[in-house]
Every structure is written in structure tokens, then in C-alpha cells.
Protein backbone atom coordinates (compact mmCIF):
# COMPACT_ATOMS: atom_id res chain seq x y z
CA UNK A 1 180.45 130.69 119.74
CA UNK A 2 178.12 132.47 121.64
CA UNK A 3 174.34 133.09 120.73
CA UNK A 4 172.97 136.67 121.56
CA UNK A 5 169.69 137.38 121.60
CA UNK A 6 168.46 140.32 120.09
CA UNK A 7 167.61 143.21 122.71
CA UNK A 8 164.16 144.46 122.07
CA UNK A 9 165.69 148.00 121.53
CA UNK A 10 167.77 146.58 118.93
CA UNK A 11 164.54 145.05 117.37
CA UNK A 12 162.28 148.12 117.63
CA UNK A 13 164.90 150.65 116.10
CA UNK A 14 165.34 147.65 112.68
CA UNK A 15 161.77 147.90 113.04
CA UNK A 16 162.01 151.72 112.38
CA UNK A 17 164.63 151.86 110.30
CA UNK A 18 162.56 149.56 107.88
CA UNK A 19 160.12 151.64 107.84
CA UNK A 20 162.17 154.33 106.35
CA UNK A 21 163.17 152.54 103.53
CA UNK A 22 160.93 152.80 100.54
CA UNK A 23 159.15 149.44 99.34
CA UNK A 24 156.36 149.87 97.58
CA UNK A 25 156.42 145.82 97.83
CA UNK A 26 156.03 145.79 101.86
CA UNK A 27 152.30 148.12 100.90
CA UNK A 28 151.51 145.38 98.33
CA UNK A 29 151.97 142.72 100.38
CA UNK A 30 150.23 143.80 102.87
CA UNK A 31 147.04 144.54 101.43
CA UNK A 32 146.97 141.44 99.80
CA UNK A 33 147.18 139.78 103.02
CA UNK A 34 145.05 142.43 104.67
CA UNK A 35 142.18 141.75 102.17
CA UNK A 36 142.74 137.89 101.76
CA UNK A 37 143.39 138.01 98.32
CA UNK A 38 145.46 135.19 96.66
CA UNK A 39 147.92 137.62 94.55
CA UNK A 40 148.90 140.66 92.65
CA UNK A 41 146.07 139.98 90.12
CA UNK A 42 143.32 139.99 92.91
CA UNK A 43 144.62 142.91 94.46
CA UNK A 44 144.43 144.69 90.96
CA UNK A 45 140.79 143.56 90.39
CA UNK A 46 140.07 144.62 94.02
CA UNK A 47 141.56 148.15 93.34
CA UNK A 48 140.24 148.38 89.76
CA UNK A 49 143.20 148.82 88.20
CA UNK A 50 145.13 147.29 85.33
CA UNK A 51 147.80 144.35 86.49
CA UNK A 52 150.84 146.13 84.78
CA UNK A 53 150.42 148.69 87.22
CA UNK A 54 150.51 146.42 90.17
CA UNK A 55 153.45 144.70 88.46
CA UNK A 56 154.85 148.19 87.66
CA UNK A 57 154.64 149.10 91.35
CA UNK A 58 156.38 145.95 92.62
CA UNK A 59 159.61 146.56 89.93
CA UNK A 60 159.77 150.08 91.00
CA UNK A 61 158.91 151.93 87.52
CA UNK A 62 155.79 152.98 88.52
CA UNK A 63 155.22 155.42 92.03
CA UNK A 64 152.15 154.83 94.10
CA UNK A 65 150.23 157.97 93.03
CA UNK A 66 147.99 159.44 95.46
CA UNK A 67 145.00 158.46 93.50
CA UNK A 68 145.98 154.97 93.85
CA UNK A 69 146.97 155.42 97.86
CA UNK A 70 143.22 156.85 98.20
CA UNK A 71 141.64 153.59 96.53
CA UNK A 72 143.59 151.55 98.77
CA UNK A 73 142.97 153.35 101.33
CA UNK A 74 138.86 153.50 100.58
CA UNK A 75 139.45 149.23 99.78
CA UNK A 76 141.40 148.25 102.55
CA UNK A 77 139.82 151.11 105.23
CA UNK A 78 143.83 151.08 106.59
CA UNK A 79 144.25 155.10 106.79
CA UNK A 80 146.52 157.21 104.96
CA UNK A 81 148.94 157.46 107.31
CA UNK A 82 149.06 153.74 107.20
CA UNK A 83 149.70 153.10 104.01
CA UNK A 84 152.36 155.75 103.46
CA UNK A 85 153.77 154.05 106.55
CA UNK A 86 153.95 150.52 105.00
CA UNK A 87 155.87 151.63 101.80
CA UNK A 88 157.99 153.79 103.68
CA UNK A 89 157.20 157.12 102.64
CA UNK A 90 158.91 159.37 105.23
CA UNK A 91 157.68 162.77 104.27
CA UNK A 92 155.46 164.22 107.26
CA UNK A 93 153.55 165.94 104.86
CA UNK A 94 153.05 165.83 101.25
CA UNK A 95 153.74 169.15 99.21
CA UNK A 96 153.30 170.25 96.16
CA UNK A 97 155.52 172.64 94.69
CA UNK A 98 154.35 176.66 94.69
CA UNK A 99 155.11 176.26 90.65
CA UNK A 100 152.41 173.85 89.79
CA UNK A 101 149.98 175.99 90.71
CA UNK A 102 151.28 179.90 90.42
CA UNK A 103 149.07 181.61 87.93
CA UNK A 104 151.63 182.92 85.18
CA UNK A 105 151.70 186.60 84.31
CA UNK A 106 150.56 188.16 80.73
CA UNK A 107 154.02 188.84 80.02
CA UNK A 108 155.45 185.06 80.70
CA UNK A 109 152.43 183.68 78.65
CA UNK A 110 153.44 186.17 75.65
CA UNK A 111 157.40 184.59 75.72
CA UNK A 112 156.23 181.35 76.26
């Protein structure tokens, strides 16, 4: 039996592939330790929201919403970028659909 080592380009693309997967847990994590809080109840105190939501979060029923991302951003002072990085978000940019925001016309409002 032979022992390889891991090559460091072998290490560097898991790195990067783990980063593409989503886990909202890996963001948690890391702000608790980033902020050298004790646990999920700290780090809901610290962001000044309920603990369900943390909990929420963790379990995946609950999506970091970008209010959220912005108070951990202005908490933690790790940037946007960052954080989206750490949960694995892998959009380059967030978009909002053209249909949340389209003014509707007379005659759509009248059928609606």
C-alpha cells in the first residue's frame, strides 16, 4: 500500500470546487469564528436577528437574504464578495428579474 500525497493542484482545485457548492453552514461558521463568538445564539444576537433564523439557515429552509448578507457584512467588515464566497454562491452577479419591477399597463391592471 502506497501513501500519495496530495499534489497541491489537486488541493487547490477541492479547494475550488468547495467553494461552488452551496453551504450556508461554511458562512455561519465562519463568522462565528471570525467574530469570536461561542455559537449560533451569539452570532444571532451579534446580527440582531431571531435564533430560528440562524437555525433556519443552518437546516437549509431559510436563504441568506441580501438584507441579512449586508448585516453580516456591516458586523463582520468581511466584503460582499466574501461572504457570497463562503456559502458558495456562484452567481457573478446578482439579478433580479425584468418582471419584478416592469410597470404593468392600464389594460393588464383592468384583467387582473
Amino acid at each position: 500500500m502506497t501513501n500519495k500525497a496530495k499534489s497541491p493542484v489537486n488541493s487547490a482545485t477541492e479547494e475550488r470546487l468547495e467553494d461552488r457548492v452551496y453551504d450556508p453552514n461554511r458562512l455561519l461558521d465562519t463568522l462565528i469564528q471570525h467574530l469570536n463568538l461561542k455559537n449560533d445564539a451569539a452570532l444571532s444576537r451579534a446580527l440582531e436577528v431571531a435564533p430560528p433564523v440562524i437555525s433556519k439557515i443552518r437546516h437549509r429552509r431559510l436563504p441568506v437574504g441580501a438584507s441579512l448578507l449586508i448585516r453580516m457584512h456591516e458586523v463582520s467588515d468581511l466584503s460582499i464578495k466574501e461572504l457570497r464566497r463562503l456559502m458558495g454562491d456562484r452567481r457573478a452577479k446578482f439579478r433580479i428579474s425584468d418582471k419584478q419591477f416592469k410597470p404593468q399597463k392600464a389594460v393588464e391592471k383592468e384583467n387582473a
